[in-house]
PDB file of N, CA and C in Angstrom:
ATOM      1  N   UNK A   1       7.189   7.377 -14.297  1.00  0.00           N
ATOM      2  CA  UNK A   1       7.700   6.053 -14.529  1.00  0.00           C
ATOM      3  C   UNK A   1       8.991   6.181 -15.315  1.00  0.00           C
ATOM      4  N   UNK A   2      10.032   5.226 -15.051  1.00  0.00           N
ATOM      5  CA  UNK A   2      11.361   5.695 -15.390  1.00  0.00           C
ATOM      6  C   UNK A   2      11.230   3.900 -16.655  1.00  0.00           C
ATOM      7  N   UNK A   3      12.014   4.593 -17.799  1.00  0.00           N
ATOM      8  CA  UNK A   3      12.335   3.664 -18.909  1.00  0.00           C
ATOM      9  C   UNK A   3      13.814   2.862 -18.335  1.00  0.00           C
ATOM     10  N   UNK A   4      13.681   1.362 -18.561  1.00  0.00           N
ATOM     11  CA  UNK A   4      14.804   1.058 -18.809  1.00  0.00           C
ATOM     12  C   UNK A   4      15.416  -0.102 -20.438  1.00  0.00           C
ATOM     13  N   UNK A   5      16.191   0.577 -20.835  1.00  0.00           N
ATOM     14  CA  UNK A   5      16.515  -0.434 -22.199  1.00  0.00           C
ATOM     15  C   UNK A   5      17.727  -1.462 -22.039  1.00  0.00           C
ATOM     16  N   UNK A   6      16.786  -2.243 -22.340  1.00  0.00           N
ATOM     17  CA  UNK A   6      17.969  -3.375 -22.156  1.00  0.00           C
ATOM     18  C   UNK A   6      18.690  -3.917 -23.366  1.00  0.00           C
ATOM     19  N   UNK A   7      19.966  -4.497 -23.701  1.00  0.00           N
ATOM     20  CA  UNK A   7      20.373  -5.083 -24.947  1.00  0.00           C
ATOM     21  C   UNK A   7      20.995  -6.542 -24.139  1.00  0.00           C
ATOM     22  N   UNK A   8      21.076  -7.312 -25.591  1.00  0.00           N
ATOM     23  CA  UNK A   8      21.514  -8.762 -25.423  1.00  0.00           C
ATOM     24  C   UNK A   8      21.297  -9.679 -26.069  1.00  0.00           C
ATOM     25  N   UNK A   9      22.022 -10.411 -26.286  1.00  0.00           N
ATOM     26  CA  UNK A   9      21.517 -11.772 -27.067  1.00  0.00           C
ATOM     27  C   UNK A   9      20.397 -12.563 -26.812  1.00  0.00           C
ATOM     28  N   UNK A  10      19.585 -13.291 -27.347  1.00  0.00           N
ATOM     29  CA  UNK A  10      18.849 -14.283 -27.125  1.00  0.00           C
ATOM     30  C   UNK A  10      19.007 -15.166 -26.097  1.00  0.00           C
ATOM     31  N   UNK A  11      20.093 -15.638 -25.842  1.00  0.00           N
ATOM     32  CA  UNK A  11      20.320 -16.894 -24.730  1.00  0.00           C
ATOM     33  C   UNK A  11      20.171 -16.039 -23.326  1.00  0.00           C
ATOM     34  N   UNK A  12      20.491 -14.441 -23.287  1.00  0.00           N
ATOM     35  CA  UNK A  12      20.389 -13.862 -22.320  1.00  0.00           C
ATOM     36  C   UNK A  12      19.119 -12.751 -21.843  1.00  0.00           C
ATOM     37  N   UNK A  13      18.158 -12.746 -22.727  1.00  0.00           N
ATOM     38  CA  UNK A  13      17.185 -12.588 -22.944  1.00  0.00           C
ATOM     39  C   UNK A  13      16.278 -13.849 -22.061  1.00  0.00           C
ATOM     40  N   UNK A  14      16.193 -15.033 -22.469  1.00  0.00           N
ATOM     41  CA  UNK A  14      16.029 -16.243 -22.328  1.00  0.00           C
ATOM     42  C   UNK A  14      16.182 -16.296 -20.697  1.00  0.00           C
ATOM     43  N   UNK A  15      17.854 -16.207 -20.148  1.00  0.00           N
ATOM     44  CA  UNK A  15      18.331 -16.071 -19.012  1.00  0.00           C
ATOM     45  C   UNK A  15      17.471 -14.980 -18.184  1.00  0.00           C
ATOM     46  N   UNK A  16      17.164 -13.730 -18.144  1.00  0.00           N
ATOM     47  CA  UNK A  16      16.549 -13.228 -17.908  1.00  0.00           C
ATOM     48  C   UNK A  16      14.825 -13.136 -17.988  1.00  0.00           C
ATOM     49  N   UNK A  17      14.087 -13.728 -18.551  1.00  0.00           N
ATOM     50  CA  UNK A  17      12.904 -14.177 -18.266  1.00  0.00           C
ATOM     51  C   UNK A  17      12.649 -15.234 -17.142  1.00  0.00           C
ATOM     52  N   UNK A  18      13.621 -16.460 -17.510  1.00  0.00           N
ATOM     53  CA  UNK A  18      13.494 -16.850 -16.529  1.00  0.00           C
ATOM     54  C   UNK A  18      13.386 -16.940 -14.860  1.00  0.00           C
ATOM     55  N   UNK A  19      14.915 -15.759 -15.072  1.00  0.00           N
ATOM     56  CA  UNK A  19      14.923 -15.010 -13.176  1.00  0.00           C
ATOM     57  C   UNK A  19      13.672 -13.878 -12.998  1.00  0.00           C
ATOM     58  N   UNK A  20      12.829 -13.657 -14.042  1.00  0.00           N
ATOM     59  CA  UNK A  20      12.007 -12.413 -13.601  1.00  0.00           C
ATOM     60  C   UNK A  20      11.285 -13.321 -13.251  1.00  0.00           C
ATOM     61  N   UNK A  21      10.256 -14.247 -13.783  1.00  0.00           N
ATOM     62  CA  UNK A  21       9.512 -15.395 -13.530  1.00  0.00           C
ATOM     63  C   UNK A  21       9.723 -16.000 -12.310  1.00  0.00           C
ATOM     64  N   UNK A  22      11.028 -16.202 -11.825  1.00  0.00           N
ATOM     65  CA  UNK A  22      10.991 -16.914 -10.141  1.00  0.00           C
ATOM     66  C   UNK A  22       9.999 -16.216  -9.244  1.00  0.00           C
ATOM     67  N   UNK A  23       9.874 -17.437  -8.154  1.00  0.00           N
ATOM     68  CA  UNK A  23       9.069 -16.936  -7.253  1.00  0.00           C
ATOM     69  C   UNK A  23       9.506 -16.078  -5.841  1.00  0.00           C
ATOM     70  N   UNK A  24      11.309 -16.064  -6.059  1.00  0.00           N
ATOM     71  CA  UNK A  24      11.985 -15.083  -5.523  1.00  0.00           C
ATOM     72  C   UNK A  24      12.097 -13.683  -5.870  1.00  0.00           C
ATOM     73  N   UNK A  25      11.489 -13.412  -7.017  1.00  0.00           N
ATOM     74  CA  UNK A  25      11.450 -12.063  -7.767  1.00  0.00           C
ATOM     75  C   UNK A  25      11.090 -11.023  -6.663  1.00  0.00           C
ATOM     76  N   UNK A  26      11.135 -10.231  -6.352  1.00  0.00           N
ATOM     77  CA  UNK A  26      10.295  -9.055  -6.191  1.00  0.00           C
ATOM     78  C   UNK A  26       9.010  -8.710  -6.634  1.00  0.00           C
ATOM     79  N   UNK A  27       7.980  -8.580  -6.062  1.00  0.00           N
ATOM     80  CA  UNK A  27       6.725  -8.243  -6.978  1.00  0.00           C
ATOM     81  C   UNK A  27       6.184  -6.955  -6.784  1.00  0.00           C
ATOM     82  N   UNK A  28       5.326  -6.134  -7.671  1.00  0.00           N
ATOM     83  CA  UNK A  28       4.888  -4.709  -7.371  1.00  0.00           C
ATOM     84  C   UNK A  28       4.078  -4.861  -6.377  1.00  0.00           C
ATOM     85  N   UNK A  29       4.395  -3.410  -5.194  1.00  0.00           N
ATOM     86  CA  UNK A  29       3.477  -3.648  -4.085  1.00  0.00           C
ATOM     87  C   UNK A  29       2.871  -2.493  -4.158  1.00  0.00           C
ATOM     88  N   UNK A  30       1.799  -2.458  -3.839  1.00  0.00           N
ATOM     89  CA  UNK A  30       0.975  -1.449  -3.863  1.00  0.00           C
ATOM     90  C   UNK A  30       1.092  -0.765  -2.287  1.00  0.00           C
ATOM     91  N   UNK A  31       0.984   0.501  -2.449  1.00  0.00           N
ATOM     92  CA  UNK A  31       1.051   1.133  -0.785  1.00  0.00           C
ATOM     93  C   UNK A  31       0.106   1.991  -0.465  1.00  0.00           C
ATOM     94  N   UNK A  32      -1.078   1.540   0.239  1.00  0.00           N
ATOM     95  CA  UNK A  32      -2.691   2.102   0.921  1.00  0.00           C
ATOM     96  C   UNK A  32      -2.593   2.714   2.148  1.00  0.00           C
ATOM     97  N   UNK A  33      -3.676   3.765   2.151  1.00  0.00           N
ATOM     98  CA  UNK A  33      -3.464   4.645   3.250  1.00  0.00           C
ATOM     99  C   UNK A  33      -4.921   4.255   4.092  1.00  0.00           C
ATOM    100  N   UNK A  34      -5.069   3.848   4.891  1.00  0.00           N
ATOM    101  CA  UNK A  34      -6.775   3.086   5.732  1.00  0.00           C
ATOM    102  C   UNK A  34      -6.411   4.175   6.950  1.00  0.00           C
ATOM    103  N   UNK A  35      -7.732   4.905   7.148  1.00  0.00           N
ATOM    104  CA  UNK A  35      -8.361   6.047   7.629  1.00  0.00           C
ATOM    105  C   UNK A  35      -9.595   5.289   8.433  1.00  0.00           C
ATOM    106  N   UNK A  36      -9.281   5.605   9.603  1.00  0.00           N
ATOM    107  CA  UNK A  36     -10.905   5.054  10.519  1.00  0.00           C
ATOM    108  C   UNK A  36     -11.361   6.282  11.505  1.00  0.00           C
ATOM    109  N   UNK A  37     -12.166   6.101  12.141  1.00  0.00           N
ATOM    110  CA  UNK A  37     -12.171   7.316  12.927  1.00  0.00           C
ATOM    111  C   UNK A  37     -12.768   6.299  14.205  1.00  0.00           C
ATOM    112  N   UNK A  38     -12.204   6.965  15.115  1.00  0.00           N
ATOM    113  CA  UNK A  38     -11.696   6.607  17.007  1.00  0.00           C
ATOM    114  C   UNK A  38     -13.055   6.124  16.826  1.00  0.00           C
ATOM    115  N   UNK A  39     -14.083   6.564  16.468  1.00  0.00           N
ATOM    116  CA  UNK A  39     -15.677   6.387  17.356  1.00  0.00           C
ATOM    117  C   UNK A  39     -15.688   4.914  16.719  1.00  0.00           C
ATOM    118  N   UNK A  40     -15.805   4.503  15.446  1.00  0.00           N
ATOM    119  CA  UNK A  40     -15.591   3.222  14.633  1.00  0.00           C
ATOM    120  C   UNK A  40     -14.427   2.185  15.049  1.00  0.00           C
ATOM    121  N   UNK A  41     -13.628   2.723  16.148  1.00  0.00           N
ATOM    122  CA  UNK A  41     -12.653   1.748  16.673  1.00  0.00           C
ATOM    123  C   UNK A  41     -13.393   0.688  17.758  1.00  0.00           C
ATOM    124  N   UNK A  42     -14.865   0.845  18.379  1.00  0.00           N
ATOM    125  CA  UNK A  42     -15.249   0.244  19.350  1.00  0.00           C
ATOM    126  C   UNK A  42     -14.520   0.133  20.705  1.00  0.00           C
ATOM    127  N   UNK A  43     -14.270  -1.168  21.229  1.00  0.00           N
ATOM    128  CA  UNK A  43     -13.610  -1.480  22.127  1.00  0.00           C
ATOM    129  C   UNK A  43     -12.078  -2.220  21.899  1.00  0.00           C
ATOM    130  N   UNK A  44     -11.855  -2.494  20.750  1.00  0.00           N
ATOM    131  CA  UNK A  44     -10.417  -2.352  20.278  1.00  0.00           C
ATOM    132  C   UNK A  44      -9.520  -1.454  20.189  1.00  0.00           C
ATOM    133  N   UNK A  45      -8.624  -1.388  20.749  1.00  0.00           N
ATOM    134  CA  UNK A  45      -7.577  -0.478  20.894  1.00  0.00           C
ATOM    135  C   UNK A  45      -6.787  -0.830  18.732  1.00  0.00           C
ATOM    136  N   UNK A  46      -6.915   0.107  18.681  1.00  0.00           N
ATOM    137  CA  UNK A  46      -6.415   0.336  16.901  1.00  0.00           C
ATOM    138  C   UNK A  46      -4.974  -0.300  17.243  1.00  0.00           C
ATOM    139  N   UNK A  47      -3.983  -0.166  17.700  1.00  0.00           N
ATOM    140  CA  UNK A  47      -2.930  -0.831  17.951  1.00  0.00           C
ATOM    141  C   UNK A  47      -2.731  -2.298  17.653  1.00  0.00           C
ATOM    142  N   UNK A  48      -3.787  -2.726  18.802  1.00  0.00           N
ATOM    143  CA  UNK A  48      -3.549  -4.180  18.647  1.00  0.00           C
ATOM    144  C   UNK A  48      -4.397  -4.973  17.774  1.00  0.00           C
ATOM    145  N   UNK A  49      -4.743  -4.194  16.506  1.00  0.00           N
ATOM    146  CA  UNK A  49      -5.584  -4.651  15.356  1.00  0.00           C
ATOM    147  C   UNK A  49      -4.555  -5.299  14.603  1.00  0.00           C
ATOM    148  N   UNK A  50      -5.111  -6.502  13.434  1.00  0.00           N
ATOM    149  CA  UNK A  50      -3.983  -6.826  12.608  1.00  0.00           C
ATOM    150  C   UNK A  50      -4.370  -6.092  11.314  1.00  0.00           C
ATOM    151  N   UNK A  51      -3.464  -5.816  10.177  1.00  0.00           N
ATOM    152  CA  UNK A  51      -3.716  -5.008   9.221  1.00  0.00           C
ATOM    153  C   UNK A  51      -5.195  -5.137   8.584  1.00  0.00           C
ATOM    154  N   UNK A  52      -5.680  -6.775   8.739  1.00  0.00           N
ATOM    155  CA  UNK A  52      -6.675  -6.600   7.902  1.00  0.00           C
ATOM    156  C   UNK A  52      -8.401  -6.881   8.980  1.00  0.00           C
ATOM    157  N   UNK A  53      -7.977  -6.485  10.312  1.00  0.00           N
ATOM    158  CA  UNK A  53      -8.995  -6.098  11.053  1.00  0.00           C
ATOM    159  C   UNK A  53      -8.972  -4.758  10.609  1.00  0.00           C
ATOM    160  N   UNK A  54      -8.404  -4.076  10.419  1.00  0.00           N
ATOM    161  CA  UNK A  54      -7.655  -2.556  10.875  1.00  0.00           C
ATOM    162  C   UNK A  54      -8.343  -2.339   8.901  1.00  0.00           C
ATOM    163  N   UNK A  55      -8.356  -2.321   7.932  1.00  0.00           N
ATOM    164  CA  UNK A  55      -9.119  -2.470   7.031  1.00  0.00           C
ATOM    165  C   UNK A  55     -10.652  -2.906   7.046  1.00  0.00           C
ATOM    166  N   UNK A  56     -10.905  -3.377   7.601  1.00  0.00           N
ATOM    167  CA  UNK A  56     -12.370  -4.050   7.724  1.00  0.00           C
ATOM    168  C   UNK A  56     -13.121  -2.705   8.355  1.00  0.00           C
ATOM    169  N   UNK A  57     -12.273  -2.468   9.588  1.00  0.00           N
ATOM    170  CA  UNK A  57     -13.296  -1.207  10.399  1.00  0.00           C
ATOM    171  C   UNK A  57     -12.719   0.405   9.409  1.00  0.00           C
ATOM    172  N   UNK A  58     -12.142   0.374   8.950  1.00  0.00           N
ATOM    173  CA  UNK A  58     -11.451   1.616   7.974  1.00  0.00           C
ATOM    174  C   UNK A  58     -12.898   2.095   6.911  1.00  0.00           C
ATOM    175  N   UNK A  59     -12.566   3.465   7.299  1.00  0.00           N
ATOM    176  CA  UNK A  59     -14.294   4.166   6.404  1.00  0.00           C
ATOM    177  C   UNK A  59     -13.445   4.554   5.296  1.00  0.00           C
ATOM    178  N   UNK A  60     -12.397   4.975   4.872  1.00  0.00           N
ATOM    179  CA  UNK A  60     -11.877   5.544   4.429  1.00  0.00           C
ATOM    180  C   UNK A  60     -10.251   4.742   3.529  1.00  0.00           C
ATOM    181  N   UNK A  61     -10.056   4.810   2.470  1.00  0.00           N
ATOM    182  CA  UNK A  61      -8.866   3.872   2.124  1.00  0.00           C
ATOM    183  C   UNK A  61      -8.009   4.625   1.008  1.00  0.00           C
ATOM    184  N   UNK A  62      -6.738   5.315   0.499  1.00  0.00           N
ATOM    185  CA  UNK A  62      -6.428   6.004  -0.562  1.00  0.00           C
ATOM    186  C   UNK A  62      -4.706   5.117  -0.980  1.00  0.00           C
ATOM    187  N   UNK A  63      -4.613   5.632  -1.984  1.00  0.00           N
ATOM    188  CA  UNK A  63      -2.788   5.465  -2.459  1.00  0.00           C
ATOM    189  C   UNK A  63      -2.567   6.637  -2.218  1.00  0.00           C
ATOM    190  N   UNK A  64      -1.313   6.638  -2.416  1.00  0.00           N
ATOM    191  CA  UNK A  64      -0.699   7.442  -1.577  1.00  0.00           C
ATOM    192  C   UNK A  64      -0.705   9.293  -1.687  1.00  0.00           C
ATOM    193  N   UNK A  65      -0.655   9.211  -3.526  1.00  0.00           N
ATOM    194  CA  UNK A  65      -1.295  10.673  -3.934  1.00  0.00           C
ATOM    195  C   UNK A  65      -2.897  11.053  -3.616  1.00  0.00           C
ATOM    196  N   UNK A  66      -3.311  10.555  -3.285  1.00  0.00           N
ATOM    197  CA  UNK A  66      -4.984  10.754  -3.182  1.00  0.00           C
ATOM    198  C   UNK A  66      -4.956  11.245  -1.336  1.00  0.00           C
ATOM    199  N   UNK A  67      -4.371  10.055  -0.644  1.00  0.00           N
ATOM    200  CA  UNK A  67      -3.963  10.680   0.580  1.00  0.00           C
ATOM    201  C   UNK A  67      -3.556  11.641   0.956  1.00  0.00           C
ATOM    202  N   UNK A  68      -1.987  12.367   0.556  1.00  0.00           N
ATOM    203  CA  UNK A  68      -1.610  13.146   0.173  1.00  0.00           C
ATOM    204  C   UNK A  68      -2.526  14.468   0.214  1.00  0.00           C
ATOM    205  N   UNK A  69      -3.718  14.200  -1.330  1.00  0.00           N
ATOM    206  CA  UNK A  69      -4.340  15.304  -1.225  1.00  0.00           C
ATOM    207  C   UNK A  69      -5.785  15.921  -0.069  1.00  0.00           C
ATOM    208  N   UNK A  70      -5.958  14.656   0.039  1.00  0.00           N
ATOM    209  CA  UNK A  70      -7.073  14.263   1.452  1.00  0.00           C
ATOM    210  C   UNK A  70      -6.520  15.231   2.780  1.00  0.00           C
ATOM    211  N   UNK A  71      -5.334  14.756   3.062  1.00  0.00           N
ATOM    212  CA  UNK A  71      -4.629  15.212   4.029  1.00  0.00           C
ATOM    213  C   UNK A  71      -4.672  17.032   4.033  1.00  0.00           C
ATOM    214  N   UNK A  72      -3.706  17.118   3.060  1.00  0.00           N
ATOM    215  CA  UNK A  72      -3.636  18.610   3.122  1.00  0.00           C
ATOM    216  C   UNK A  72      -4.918  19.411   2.795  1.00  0.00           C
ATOM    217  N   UNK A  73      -5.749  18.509   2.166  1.00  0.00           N
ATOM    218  CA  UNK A  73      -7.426  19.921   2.072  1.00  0.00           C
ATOM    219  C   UNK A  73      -8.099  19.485   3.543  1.00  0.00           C
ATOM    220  N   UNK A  74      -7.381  18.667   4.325  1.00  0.00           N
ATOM    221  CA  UNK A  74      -8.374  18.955   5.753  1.00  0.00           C
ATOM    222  C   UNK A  74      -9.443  17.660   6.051  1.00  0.00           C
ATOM    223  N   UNK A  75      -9.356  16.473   4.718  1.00  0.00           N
ATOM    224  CA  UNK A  75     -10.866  15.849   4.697  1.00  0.00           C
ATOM    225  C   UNK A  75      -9.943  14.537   5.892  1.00  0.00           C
ATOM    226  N   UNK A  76      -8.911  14.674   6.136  1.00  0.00           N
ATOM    227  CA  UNK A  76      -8.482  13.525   7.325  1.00  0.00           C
ATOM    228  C   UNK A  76      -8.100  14.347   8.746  1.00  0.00           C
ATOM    229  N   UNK A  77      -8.636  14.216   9.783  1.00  0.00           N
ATOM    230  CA  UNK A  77      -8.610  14.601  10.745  1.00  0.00           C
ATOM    231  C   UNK A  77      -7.674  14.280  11.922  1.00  0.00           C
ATOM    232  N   UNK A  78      -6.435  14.947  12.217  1.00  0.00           N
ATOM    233  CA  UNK A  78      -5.432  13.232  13.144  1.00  0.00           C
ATOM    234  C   UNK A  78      -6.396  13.263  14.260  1.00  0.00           C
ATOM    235  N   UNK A  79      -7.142  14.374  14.921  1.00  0.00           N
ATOM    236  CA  UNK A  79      -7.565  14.696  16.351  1.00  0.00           C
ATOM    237  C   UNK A  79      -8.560  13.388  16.388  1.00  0.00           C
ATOM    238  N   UNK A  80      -9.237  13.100  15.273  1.00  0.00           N
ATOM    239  CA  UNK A  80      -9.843  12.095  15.304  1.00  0.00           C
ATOM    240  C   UNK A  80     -10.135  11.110  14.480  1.00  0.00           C
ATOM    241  N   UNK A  81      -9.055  10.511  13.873  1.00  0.00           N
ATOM    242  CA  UNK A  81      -8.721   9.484  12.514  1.00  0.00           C
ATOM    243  C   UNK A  81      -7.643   8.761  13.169  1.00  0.00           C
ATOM    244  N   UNK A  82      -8.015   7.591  12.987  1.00  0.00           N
ATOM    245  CA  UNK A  82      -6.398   6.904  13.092  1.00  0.00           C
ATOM    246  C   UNK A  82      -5.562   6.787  11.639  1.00  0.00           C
ATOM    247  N   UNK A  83      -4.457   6.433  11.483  1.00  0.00           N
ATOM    248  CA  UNK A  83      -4.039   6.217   9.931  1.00  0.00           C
ATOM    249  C   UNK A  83      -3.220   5.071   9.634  1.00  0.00           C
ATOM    250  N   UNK A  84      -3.597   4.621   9.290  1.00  0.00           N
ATOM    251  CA  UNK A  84      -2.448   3.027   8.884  1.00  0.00           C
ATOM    252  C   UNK A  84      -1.952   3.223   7.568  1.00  0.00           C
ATOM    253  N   UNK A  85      -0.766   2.650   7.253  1.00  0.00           N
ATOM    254  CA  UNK A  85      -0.411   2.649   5.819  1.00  0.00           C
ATOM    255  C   UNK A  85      -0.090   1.352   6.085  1.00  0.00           C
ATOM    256  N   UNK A  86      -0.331   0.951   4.736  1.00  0.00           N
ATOM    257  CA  UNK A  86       0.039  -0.491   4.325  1.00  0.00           C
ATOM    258  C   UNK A  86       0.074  -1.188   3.071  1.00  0.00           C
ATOM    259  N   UNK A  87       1.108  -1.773   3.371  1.00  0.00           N
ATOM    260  CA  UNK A  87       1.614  -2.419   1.673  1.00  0.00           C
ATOM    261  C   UNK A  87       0.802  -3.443   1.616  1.00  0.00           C
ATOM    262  N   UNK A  88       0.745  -3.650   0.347  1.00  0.00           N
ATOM    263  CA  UNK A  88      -0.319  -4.752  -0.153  1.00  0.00           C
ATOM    264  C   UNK A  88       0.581  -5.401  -1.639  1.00  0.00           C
ATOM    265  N   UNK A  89       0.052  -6.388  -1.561  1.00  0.00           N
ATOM    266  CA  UNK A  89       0.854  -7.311  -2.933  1.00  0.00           C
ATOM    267  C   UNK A  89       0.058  -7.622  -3.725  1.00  0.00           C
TER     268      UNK A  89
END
């Protein structure tokens, strides 16, 4: 996580709460890795799932370091896993 310091007067302090507070802000998004496997896909083609069908049938769900490590020790399979990533708010 990176520090940032800010300086300023009060009125701009003030000014700046306010624009963080809009509902135009930017907000932290979280980014999930949903793991299903083909046999758990049924008769839906994984494609034409929407993200949160495509979660519902998902055995499996990580951020992104946990994925990461899933991946490379072997415990996600592509031959037979599908993989979605997806941002979440």
């Amino acid at each position: 996580m990176k520090t940032i310091t800010l300086q300023g007067t009060d009125e701009q302090f003030d000014s700046l709460s306010i624009a963080i507070s809009s509902p135009f802000m930017p907000k932290e998004i979280k980014t999930r890795v949903y793991v299903a496997s083909v046999d758990e896909m049924g008769e839906t083609y994984w494609d034409d799932m929407t993200d949160e069908e495509f979660k519902e049938v998902a055995d499996r769900n990580y951020d992104l370091e946990a994925f990461q490590e899933a991946f490379n020790d072997g415990d996600v399979n592509t031959f037979v896993d599908i993989v979605r990533v997806i941002n979440e708010k």
